[in-house]
Protein backbone atom coordinates (compact mmCIF):
# COMPACT_ATOMS: atom_id res chain seq x y z
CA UNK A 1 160.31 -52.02 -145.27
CA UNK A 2 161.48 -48.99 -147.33
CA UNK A 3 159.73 -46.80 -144.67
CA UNK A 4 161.70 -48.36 -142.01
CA UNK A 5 165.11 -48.07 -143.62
CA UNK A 6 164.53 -44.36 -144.13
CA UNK A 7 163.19 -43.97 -140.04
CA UNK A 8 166.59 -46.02 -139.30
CA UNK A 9 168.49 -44.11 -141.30
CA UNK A 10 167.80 -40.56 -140.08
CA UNK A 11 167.78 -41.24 -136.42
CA UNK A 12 171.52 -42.64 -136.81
CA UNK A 13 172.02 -39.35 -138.99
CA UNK A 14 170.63 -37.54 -135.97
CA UNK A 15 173.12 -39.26 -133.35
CA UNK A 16 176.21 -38.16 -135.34
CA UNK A 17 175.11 -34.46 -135.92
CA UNK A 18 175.75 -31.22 -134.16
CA UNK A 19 173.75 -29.69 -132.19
CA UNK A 20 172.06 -25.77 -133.18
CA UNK A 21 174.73 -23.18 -132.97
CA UNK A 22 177.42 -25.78 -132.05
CA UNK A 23 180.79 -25.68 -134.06
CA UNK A 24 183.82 -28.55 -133.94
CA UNK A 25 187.17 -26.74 -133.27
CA UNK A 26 189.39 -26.42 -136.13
CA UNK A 27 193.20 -27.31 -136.12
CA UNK A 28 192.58 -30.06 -133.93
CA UNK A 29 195.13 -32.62 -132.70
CA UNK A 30 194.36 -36.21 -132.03
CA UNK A 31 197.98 -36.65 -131.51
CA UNK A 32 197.40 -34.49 -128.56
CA UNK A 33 194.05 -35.06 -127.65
CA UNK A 34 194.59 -39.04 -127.00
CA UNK A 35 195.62 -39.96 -123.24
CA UNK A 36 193.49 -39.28 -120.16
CA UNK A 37 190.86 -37.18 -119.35
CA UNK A 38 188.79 -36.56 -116.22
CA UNK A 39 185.12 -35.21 -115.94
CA UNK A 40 185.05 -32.14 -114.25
CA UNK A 41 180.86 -31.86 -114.54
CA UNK A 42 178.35 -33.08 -117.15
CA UNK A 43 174.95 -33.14 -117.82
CA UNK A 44 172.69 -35.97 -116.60
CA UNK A 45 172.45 -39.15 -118.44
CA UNK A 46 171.56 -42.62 -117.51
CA UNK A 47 174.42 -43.76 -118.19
CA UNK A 48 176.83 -42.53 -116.14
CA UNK A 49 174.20 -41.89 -112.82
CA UNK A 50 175.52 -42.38 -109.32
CA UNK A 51 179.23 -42.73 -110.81
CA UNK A 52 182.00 -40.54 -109.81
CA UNK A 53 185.65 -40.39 -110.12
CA UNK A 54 184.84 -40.28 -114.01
CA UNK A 55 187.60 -40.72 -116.83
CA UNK A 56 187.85 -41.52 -120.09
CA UNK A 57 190.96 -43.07 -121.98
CA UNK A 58 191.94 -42.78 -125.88
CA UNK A 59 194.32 -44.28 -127.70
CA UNK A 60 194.92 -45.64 -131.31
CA UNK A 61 193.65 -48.47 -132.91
CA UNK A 62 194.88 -50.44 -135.50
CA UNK A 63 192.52 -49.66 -138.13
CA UNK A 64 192.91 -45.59 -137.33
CA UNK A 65 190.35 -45.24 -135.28
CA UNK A 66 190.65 -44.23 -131.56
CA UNK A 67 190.47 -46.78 -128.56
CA UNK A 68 188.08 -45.18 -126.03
CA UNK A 69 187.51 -46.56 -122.45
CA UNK A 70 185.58 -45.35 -120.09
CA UNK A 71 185.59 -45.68 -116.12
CA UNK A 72 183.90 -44.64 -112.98
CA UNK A 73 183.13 -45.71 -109.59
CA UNK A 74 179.64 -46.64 -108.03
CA UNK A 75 179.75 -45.77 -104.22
CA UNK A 76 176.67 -47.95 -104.40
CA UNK A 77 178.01 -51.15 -105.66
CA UNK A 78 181.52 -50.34 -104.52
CA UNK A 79 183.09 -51.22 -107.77
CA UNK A 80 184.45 -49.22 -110.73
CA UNK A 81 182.50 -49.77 -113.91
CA UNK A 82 184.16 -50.15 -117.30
CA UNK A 83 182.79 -49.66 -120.76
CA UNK A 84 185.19 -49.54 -124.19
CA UNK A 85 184.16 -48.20 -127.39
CA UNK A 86 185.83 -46.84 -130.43
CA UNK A 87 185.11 -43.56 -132.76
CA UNK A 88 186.35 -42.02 -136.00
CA UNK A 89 186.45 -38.54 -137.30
CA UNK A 90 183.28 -37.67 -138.92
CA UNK A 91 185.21 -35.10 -141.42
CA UNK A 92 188.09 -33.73 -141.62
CA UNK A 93 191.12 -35.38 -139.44
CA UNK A 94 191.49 -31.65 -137.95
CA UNK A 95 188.37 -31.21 -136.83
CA UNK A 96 186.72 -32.09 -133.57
CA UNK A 97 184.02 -34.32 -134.95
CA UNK A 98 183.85 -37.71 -134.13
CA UNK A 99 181.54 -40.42 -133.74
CA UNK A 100 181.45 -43.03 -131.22
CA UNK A 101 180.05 -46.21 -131.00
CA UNK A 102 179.98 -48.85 -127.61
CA UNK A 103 177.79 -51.44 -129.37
CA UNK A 104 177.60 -52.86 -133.19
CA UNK A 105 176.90 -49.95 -135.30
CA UNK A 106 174.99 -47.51 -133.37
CA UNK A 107 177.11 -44.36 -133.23
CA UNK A 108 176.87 -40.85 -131.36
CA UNK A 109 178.67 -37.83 -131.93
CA UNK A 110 181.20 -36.67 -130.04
CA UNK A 111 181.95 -32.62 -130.75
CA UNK A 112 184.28 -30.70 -129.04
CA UNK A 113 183.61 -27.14 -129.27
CA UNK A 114 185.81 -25.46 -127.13
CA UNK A 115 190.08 -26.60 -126.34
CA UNK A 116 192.92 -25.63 -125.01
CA UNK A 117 194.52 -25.52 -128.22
CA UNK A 118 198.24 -25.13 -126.59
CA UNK A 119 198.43 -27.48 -124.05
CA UNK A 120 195.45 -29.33 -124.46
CA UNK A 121 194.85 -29.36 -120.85
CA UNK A 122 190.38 -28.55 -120.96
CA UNK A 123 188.22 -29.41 -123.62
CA UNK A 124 183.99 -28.80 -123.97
CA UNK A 125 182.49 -32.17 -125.71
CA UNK A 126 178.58 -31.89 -126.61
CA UNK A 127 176.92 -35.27 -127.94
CA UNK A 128 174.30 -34.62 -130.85
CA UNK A 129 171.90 -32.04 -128.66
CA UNK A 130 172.00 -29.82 -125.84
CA UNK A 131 171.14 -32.24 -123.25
CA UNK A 132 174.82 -34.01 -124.19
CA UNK A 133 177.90 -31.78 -121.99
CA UNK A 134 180.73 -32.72 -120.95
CA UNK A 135 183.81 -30.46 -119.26
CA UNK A 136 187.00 -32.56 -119.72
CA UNK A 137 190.62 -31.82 -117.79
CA UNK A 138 193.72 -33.57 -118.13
CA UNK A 139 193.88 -33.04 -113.90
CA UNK A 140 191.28 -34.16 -111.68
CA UNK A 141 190.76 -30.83 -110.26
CA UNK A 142 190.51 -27.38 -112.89
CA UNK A 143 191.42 -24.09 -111.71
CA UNK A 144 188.02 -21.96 -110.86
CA UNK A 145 188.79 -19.21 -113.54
CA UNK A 146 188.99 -21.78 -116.68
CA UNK A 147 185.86 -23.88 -115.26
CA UNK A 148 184.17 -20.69 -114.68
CA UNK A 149 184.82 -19.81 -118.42
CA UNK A 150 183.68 -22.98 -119.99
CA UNK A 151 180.46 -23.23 -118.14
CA UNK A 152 180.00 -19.50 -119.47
CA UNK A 153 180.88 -20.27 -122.86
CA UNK A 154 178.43 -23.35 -122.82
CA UNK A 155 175.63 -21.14 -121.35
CA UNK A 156 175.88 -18.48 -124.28
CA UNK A 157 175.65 -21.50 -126.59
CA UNK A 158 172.17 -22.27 -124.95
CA UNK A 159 173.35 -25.47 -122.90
CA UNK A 160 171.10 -25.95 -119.30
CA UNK A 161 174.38 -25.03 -117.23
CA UNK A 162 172.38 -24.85 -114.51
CA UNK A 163 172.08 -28.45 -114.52
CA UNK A 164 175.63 -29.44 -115.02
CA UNK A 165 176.65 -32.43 -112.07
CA UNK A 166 180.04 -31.75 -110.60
CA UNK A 167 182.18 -35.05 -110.56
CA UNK A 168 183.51 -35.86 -107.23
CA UNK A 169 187.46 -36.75 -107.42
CA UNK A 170 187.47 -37.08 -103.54
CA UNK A 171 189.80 -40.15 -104.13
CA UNK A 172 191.72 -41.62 -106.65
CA UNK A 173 190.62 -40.17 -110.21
CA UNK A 174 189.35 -41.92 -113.41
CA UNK A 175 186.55 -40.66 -115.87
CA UNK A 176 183.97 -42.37 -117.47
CA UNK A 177 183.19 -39.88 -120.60
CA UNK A 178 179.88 -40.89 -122.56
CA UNK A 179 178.26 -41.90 -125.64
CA UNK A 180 175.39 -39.70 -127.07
CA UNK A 181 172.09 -41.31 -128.19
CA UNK A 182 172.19 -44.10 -125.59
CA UNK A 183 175.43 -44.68 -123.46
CA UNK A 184 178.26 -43.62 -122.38
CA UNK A 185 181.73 -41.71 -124.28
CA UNK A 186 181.95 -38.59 -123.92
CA UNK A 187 179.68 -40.43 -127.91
CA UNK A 188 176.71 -43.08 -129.08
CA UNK A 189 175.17 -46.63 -128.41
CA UNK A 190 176.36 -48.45 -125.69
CA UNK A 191 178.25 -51.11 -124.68
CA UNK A 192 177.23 -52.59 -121.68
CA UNK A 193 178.97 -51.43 -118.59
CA UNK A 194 181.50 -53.87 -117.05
CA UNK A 195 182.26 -53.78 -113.24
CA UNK A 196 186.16 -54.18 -112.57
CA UNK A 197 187.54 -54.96 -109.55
């Protein structure tokens, strides 16, 4: 049983870590980070396959934490899909470590690593590895030069930017951001994914 508890315990250590080489921003803002992002292009996960028109939603909760909804559309089942977690700051406050958790206590970090620090208008999240990217805009659309920049910032960090998925935002816009180790944020676990109307 001891043997078990130890096994449990490092692999949700492992879901809220950083990955190699990977640094949270300093001086950061949740004040200004919550409100609406979009997903301008990610790595592939499960949990977020075959949906586009990706956003992702924060706001406060009651006990501190942050609110965070997720939402995309499947052209397949013609709906958009919903899923709403919540995360809280792994350190310091000012720091761009979180974790994130869609279901019970299973958590997955959410780091971002590179922001617009004045406006708060891009951001670069990683989950706890390399296979975890996300490139967040506060507009569906990001101007070539600053999306050009991020995916070379990620690439000299050792992410597969070669693999990044480009969201289509042909439409209306909304952004499902995932949940390392499992589901979907933009962080950990998951929550199963509701289909809205």
């Amino acid at each position: 049983m001891r043997k078990i508890l130890i096994v449990l315990v490092l692999f949700l250590t492992g879901c809220v870590g950083t990955p190699e080489g990977v640094k949270p921003v300093d001086n950061f803002s949740l004040e200004k980070y919550l409100g609406k992002w979009y997903e301008i292009a990610r790595l592939d996960h499960r949990f977020e396959r075959g949906l586009s028109r990706i956003s992702a939603e924060y706001s406060l909760r009651e006990d501190g934490g942050v609110r965070v909804l997720n939402r995309g559309y499947s052209a397949e089942d013609k709906e958009w899909k919903e899923a709403e977690g919540k995360a809280y700051f792994v350190e310091e406050p000012d720091k761009g470590y979180l974790k994130v958790s869609f279901f019970w206590f299973f958590y997955g970090s959410y780091v971002v690593f590179e922001l617009d620090h004045e406006h708060y208008q891009y951001a670069l999240v990683s989950g706890p590895d390399k296979s975890y990217l996300w490139i967040l805009s506060r507009t569906p659309e990001m101007k070539p030069d600053v999306k050009d920049k991020l995916i070379a910032r990620a690439n000299a960090l050792g992410f597969d930017t070669g693999k990044l998925i480009f969201v289509d935002h042909l439409y209306l816009s909304n952004t499902f951001s995932p949940s390392p180790c499992g589901r979907g944020l933009g962080g950990g676990g998951g929550k199963r994914i509701n289909s809205v109307s």
